[in-house]
PDB file of N, CA and C in Angstrom:
ATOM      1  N   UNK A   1      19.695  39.388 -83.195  1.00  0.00           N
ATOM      2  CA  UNK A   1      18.828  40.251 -82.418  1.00  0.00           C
ATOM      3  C   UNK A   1      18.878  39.834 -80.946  1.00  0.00           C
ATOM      4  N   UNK A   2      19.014  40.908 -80.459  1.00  0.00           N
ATOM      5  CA  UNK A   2      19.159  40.535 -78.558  1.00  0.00           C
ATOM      6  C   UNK A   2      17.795  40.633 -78.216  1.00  0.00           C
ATOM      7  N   UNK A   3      18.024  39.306 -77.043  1.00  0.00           N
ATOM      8  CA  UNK A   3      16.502  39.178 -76.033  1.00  0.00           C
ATOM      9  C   UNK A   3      16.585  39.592 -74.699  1.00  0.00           C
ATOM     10  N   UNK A   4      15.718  40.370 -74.276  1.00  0.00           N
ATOM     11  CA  UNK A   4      15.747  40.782 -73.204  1.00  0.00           C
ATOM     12  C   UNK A   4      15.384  40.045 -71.669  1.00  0.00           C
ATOM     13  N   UNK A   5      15.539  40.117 -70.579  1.00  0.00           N
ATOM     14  CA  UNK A   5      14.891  38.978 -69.690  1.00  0.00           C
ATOM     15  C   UNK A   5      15.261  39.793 -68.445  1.00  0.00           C
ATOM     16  N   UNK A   6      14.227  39.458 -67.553  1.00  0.00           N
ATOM     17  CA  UNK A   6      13.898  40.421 -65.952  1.00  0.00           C
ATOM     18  C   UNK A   6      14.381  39.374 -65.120  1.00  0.00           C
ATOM     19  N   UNK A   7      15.613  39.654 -64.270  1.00  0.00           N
ATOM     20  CA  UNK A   7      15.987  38.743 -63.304  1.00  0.00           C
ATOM     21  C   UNK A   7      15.259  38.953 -61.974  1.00  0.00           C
ATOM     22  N   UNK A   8      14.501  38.339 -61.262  1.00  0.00           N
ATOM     23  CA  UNK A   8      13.670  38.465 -60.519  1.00  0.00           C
ATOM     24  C   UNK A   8      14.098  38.490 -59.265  1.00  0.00           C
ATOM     25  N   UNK A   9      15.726  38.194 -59.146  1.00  0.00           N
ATOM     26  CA  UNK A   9      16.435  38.751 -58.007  1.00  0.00           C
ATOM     27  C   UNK A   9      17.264  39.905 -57.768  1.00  0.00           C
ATOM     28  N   UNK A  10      17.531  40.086 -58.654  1.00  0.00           N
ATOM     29  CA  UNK A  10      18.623  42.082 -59.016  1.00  0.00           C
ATOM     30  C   UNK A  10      17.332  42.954 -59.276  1.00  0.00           C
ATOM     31  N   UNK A  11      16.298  42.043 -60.107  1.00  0.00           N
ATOM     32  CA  UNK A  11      15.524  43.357 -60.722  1.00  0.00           C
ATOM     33  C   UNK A  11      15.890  44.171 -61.719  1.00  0.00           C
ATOM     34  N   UNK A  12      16.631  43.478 -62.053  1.00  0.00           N
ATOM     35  CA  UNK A  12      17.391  44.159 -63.062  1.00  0.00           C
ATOM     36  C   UNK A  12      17.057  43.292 -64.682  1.00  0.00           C
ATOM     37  N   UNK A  13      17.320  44.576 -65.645  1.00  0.00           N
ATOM     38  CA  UNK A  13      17.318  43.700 -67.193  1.00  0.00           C
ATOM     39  C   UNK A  13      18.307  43.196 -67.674  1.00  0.00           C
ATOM     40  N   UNK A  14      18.092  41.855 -68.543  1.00  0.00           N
ATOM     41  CA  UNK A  14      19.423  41.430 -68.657  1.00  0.00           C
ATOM     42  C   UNK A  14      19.282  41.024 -70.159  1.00  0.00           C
ATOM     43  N   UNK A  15      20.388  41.203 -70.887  1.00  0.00           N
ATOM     44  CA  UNK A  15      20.567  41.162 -72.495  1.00  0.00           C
ATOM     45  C   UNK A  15      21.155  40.093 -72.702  1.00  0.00           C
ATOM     46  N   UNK A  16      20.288  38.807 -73.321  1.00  0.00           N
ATOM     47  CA  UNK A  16      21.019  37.668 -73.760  1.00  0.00           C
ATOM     48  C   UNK A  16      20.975  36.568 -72.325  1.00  0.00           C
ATOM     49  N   UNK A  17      19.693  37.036 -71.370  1.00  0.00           N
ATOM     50  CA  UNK A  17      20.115  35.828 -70.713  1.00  0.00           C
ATOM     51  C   UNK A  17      21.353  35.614 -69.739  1.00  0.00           C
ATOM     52  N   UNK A  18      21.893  36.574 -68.406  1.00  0.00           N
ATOM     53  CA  UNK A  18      23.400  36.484 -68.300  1.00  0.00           C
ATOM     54  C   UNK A  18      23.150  35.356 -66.924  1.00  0.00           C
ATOM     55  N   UNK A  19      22.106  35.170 -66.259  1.00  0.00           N
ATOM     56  CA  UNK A  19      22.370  34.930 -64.965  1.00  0.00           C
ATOM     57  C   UNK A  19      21.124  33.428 -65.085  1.00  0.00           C
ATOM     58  N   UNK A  20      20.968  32.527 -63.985  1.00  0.00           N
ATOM     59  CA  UNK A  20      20.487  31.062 -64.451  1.00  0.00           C
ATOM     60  C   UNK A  20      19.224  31.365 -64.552  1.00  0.00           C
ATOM     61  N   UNK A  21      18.333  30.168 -65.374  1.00  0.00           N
ATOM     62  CA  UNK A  21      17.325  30.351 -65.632  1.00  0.00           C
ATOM     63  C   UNK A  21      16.108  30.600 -64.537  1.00  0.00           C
ATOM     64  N   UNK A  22      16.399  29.892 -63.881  1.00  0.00           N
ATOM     65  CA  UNK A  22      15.638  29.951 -62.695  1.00  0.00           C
ATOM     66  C   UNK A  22      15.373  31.492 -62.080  1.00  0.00           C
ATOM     67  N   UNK A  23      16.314  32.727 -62.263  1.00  0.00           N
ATOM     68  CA  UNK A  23      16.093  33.969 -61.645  1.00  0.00           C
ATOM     69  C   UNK A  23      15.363  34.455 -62.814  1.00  0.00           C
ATOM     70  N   UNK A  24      15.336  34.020 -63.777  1.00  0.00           N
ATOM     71  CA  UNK A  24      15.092  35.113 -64.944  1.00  0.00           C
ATOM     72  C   UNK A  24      13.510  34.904 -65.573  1.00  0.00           C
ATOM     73  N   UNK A  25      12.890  35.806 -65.775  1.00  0.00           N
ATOM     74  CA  UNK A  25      11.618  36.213 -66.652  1.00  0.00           C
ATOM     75  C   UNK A  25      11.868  36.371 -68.363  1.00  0.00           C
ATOM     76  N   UNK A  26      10.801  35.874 -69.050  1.00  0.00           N
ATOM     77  CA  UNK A  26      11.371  35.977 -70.533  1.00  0.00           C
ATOM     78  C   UNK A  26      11.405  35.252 -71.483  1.00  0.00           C
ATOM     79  N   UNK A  27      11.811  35.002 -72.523  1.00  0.00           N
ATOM     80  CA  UNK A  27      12.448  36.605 -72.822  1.00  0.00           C
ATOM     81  C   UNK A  27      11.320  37.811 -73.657  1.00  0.00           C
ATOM     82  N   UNK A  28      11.691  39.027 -73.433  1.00  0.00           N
ATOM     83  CA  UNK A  28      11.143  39.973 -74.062  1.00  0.00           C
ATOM     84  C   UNK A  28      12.274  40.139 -75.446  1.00  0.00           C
ATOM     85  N   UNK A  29      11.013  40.778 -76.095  1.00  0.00           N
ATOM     86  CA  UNK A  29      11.562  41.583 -77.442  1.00  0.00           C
ATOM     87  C   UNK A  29      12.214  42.834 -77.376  1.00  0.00           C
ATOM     88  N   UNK A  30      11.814  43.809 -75.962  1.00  0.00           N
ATOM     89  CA  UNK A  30      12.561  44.879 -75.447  1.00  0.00           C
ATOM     90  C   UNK A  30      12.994  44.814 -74.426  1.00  0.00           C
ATOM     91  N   UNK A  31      13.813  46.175 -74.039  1.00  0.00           N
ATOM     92  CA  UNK A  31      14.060  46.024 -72.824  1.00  0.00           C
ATOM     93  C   UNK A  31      12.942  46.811 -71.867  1.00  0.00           C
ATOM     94  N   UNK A  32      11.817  47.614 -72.490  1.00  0.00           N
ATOM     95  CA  UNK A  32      10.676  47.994 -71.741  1.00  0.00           C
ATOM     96  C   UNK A  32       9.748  47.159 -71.556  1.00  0.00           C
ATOM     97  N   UNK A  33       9.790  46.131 -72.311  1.00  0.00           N
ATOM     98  CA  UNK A  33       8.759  44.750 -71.697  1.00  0.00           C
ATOM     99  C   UNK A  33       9.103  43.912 -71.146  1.00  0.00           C
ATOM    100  N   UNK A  34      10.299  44.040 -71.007  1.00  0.00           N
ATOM    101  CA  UNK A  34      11.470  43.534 -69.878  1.00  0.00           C
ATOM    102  C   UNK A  34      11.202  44.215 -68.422  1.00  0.00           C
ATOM    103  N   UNK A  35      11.365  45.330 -68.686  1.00  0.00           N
ATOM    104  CA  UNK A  35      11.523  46.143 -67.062  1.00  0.00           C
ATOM    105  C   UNK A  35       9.957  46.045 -66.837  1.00  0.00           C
ATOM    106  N   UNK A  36       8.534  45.978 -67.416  1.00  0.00           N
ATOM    107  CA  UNK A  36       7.242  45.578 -66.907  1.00  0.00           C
ATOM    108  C   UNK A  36       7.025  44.097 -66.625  1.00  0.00           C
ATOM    109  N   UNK A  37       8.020  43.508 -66.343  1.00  0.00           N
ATOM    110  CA  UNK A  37       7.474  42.325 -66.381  1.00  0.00           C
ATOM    111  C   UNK A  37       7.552  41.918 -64.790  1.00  0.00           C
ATOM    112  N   UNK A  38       7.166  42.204 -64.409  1.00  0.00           N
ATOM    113  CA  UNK A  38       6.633  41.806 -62.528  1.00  0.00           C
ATOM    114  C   UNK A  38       5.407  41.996 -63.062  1.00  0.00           C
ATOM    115  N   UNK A  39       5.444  43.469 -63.454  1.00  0.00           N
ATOM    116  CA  UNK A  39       3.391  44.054 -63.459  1.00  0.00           C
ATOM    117  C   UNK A  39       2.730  43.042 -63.952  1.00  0.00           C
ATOM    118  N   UNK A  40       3.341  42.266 -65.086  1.00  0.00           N
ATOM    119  CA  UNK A  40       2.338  41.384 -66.093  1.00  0.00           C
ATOM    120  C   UNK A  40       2.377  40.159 -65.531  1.00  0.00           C
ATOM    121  N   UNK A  41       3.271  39.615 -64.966  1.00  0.00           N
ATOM    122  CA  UNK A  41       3.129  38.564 -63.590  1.00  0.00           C
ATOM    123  C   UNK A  41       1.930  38.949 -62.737  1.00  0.00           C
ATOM    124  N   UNK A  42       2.294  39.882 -62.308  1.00  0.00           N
ATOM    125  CA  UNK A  42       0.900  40.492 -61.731  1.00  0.00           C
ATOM    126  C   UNK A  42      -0.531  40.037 -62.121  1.00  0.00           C
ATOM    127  N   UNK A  43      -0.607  41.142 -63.037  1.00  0.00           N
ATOM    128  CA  UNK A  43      -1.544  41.153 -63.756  1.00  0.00           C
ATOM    129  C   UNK A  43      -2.363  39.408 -64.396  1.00  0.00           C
ATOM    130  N   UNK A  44      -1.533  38.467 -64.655  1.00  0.00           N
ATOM    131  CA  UNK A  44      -1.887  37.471 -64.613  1.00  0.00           C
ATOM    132  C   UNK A  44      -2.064  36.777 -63.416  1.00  0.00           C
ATOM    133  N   UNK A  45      -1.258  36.704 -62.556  1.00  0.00           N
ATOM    134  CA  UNK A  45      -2.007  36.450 -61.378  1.00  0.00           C
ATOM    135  C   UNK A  45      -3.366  36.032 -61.030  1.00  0.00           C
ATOM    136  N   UNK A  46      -3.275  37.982 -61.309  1.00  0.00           N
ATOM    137  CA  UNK A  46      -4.433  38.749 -60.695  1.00  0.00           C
ATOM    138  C   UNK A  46      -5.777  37.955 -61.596  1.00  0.00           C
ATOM    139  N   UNK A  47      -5.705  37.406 -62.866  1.00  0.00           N
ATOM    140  CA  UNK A  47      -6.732  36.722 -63.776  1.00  0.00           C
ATOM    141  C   UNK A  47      -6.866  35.554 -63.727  1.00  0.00           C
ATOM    142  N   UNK A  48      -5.711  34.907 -62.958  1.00  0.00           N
ATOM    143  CA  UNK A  48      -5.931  34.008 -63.165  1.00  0.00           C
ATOM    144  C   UNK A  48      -7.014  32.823 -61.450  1.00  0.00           C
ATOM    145  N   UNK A  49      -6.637  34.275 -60.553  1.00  0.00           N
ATOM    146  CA  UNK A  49      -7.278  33.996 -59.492  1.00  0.00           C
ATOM    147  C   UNK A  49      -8.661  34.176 -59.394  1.00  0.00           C
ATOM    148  N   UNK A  50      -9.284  35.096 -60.162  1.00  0.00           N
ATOM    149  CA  UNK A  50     -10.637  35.656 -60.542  1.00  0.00           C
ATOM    150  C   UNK A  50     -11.265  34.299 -61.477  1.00  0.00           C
ATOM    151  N   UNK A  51     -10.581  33.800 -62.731  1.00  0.00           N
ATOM    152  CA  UNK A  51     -11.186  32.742 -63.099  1.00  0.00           C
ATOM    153  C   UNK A  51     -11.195  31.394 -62.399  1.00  0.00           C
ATOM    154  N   UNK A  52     -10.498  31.301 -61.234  1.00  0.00           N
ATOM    155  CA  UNK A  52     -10.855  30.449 -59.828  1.00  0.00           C
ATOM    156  C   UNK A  52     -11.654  30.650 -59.133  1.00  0.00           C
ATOM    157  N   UNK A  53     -12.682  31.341 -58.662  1.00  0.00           N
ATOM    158  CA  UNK A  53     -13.654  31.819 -58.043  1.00  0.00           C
ATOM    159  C   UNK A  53     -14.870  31.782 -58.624  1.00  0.00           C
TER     160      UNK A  53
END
């Protein structure tokens, strides 16, 4: 089964991991929770700055 992973410099999805770990997000089970994965970076962030305050 292929894993999916968001390279955080192309922006792009990548199947199996192609480029070093360091660019990459992951891994997802798809490639649509792949391509959301800035938002959910985000989104944690965003919670994790609120439970600092």
């Amino acid at each position: 089964m292929s894993e999916y992973w968001f390279n955080v410099r192309t922006h792009e999805v990548e199947v199996d991991a192609q480029s070093d770990w360091s660019q990459l997000i992951g891994p997802y089970e798809t490639r649509a929770e792949a391509e959301k994965a800035l938002e959910k970076v985000e989104q944690r962030n965003k919670a994790w700055e609120a439970e600092d305050d």
